[in-house]
C-alpha atoms as a PDB file:
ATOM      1  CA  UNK A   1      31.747 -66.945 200.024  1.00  0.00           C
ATOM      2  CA  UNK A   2      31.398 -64.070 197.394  1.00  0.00           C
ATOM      3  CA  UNK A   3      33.488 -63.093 195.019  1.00  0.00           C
ATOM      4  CA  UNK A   4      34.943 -59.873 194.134  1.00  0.00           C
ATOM      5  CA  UNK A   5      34.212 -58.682 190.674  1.00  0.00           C
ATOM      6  CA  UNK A   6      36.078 -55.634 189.333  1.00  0.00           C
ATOM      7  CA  UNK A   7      33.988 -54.198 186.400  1.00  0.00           C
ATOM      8  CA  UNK A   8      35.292 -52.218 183.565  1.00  0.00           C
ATOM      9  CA  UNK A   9      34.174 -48.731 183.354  1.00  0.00           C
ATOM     10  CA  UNK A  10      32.216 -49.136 180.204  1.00  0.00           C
ATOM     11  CA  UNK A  11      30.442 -52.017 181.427  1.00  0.00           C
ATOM     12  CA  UNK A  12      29.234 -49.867 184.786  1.00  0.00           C
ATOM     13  CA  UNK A  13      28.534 -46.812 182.578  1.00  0.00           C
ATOM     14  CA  UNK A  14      26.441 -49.265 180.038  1.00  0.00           C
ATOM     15  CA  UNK A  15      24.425 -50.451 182.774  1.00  0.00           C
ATOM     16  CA  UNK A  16      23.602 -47.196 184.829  1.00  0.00           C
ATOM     17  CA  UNK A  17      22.775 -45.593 181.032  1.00  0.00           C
ATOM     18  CA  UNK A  18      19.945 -48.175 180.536  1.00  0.00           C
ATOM     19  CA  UNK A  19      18.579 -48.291 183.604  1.00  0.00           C
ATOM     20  CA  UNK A  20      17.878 -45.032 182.811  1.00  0.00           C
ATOM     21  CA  UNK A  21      17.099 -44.973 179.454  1.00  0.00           C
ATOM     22  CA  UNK A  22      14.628 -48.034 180.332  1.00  0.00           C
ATOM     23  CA  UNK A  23      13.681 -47.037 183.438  1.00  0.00           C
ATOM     24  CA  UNK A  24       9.754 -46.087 182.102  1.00  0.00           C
ATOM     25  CA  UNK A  25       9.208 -49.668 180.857  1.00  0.00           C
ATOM     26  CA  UNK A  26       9.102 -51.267 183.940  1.00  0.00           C
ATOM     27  CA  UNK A  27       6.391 -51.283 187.227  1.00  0.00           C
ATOM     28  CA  UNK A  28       9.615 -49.732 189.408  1.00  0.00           C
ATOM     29  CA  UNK A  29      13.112 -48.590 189.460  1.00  0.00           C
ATOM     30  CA  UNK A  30      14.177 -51.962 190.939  1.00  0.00           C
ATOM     31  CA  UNK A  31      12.432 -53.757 188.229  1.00  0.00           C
ATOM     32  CA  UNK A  32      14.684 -51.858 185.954  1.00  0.00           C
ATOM     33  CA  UNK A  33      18.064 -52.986 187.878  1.00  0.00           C
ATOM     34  CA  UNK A  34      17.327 -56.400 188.273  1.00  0.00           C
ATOM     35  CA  UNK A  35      16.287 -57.155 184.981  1.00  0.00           C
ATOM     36  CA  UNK A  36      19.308 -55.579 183.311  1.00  0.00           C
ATOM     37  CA  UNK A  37      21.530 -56.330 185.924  1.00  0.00           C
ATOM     38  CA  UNK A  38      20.385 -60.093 185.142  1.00  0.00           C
ATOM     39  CA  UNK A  39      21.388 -59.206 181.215  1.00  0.00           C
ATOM     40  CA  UNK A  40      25.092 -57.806 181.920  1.00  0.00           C
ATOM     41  CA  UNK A  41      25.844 -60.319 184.270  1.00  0.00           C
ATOM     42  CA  UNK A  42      25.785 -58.488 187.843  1.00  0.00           C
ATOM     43  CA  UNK A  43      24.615 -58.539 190.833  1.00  0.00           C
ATOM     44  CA  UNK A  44      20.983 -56.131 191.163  1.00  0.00           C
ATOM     45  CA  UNK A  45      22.289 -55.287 194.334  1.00  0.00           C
ATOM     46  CA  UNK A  46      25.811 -53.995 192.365  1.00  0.00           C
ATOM     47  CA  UNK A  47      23.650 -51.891 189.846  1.00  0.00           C
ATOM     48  CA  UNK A  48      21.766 -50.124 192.540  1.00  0.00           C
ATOM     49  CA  UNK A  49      24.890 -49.331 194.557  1.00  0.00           C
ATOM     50  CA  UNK A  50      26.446 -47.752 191.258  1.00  0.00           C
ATOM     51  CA  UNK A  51      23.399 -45.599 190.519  1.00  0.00           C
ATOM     52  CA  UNK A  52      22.877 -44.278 193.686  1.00  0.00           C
ATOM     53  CA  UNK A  53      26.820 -43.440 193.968  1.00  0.00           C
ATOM     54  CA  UNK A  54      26.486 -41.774 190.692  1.00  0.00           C
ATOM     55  CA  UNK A  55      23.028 -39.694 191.676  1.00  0.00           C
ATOM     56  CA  UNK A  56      25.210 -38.433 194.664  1.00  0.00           C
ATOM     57  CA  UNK A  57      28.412 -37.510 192.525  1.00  0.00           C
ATOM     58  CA  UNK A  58      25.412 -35.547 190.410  1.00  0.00           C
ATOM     59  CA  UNK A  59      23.886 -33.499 192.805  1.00  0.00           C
ATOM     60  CA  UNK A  60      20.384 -35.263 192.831  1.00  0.00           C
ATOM     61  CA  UNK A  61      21.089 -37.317 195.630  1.00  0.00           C
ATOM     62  CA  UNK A  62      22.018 -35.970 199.144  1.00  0.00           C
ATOM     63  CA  UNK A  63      25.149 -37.835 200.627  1.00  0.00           C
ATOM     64  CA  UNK A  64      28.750 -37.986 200.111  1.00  0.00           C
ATOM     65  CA  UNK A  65      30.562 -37.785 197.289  1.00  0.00           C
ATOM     66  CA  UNK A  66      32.874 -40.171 195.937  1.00  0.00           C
ATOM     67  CA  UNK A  67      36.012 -37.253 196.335  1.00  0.00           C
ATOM     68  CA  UNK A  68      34.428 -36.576 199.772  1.00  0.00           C
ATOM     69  CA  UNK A  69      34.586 -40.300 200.501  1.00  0.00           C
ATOM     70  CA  UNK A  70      38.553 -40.431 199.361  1.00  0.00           C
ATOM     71  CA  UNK A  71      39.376 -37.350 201.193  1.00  0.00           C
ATOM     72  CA  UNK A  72      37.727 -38.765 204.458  1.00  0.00           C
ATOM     73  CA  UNK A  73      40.419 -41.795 203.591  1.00  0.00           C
ATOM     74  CA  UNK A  74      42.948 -40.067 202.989  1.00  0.00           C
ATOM     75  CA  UNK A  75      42.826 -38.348 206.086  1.00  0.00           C
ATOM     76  CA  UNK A  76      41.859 -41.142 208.260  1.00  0.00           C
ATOM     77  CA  UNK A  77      45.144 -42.758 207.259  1.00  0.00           C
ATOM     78  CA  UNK A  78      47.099 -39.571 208.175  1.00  0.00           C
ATOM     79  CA  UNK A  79      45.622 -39.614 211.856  1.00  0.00           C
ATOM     80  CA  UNK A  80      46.132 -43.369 212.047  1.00  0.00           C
ATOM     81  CA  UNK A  81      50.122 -42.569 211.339  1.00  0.00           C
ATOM     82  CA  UNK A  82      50.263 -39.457 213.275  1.00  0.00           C
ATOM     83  CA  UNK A  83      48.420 -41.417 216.237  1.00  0.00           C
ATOM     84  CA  UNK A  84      51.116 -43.935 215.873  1.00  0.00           C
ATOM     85  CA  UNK A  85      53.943 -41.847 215.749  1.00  0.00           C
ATOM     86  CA  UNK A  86      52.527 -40.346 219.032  1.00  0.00           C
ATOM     87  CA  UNK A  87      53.004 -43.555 220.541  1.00  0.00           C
ATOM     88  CA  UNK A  88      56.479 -43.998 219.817  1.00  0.00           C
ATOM     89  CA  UNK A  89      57.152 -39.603 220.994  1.00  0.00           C
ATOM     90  CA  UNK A  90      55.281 -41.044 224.261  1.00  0.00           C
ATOM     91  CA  UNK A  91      57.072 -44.313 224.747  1.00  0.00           C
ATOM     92  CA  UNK A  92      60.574 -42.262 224.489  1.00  0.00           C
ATOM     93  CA  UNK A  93      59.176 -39.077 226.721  1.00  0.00           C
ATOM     94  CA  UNK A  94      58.947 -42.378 229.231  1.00  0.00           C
ATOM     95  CA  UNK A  95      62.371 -43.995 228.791  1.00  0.00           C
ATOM     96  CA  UNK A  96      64.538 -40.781 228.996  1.00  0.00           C
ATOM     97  CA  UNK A  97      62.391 -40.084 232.027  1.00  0.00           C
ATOM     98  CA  UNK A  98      62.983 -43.240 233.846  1.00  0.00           C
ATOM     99  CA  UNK A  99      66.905 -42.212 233.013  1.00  0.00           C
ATOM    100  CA  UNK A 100      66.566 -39.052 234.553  1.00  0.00           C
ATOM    101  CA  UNK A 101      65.664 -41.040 237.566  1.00  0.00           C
ATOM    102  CA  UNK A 102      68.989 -42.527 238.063  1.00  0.00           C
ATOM    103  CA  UNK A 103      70.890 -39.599 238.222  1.00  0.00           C
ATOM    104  CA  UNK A 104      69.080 -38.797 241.482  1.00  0.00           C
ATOM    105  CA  UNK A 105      70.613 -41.907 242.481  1.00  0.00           C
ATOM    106  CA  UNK A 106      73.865 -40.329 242.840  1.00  0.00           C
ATOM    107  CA  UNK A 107      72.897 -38.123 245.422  1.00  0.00           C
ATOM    108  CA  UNK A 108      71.085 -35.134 243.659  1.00  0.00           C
ATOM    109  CA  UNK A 109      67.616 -34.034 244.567  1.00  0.00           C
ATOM    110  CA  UNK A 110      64.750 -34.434 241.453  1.00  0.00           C
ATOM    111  CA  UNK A 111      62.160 -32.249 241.068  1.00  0.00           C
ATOM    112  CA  UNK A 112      59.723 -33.336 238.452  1.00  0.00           C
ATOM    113  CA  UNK A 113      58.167 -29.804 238.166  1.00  0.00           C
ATOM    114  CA  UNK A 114      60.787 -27.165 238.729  1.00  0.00           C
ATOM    115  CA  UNK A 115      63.882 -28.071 236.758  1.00  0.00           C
ATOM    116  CA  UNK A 116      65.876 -24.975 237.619  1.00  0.00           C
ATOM    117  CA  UNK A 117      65.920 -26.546 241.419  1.00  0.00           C
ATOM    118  CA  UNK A 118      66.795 -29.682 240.584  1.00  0.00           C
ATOM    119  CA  UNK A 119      70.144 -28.029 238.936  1.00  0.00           C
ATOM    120  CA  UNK A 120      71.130 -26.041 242.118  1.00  0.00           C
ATOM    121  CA  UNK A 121      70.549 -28.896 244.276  1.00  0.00           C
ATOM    122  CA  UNK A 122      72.751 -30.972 242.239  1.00  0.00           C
ATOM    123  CA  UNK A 123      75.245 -29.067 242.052  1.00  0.00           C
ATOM    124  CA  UNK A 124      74.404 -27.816 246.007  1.00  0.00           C
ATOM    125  CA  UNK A 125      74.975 -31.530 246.903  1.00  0.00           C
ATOM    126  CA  UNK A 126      78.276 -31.892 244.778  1.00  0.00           C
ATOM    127  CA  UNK A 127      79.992 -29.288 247.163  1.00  0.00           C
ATOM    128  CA  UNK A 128      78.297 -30.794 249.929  1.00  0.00           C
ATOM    129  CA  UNK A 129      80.552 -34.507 248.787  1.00  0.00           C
ATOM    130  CA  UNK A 130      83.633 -32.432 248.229  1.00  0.00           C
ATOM    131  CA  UNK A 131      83.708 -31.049 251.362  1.00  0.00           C
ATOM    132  CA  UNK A 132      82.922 -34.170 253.155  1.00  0.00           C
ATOM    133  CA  UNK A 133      85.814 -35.811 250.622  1.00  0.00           C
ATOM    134  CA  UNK A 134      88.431 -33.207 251.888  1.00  0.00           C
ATOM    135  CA  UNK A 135      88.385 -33.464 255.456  1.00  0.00           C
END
């Protein structure tokens, strides 16, 4: 298993500055990392991640930037929790509508798509009872 390693700040600014500073003295850019990765006690693999993140955050590297990256977060969390509370606005629409289901029960006619019938029926069939009740 690996382990996480949180760097400080200087350490990860030390280490990006001379890979570039040193950058000349070696066959390749990767040359560079690994040997001073080796020499501040990283990972090469660490370095390179942290100079590529920091070309982007510059300009000189096409991709996204770190305050893209944590707005992209940011929102993914908010559509996570508004997809969620969707669920529970669904799973009520469903109860109260299996409640509406009794009343119908009692003798009134349910419409699911015209509403204002289902009210004069209702009360169309309460009149109809009372009637039937009185005689």
């Amino acid at each position: 298993m690996t382990r996480s390693h949180r760097y400080p700040a200087e350490v990860r600014e030390r280490a990006m500055r001379l890979v570039s500073e040193h950058r000349d003295q070696y066959k390749s850019e990767w040359a560079a990392i690994t040997s001073i990765a080796e020499k501040c006690g990283m990972t090469p693999e660490t370095l390179r991640i942290w100079i590529r993140r920091d070309q982007v955050d510059s300009g000189s590297r096409q991709g996204v930037t770190t305050d893209e990256r944590n707005r992209l977060r940011e929102l993914e969390r908010e559509n996570k929790e508004l997809r969620r509370a969707n669920e529970i606005l669904k799973a009520a629409a469903a109860f109260l509508g299996r409640s509406r289901k009794y009343r119908s029960s009692r003798g009134c006619y349910e419409s699911t798509f015209d509403h204002s019938r289902y009210q004069v029926d209702c009360r169309a069939a309460r009149r109809r009872r009372s009637r039937v009740n009185h005689r």
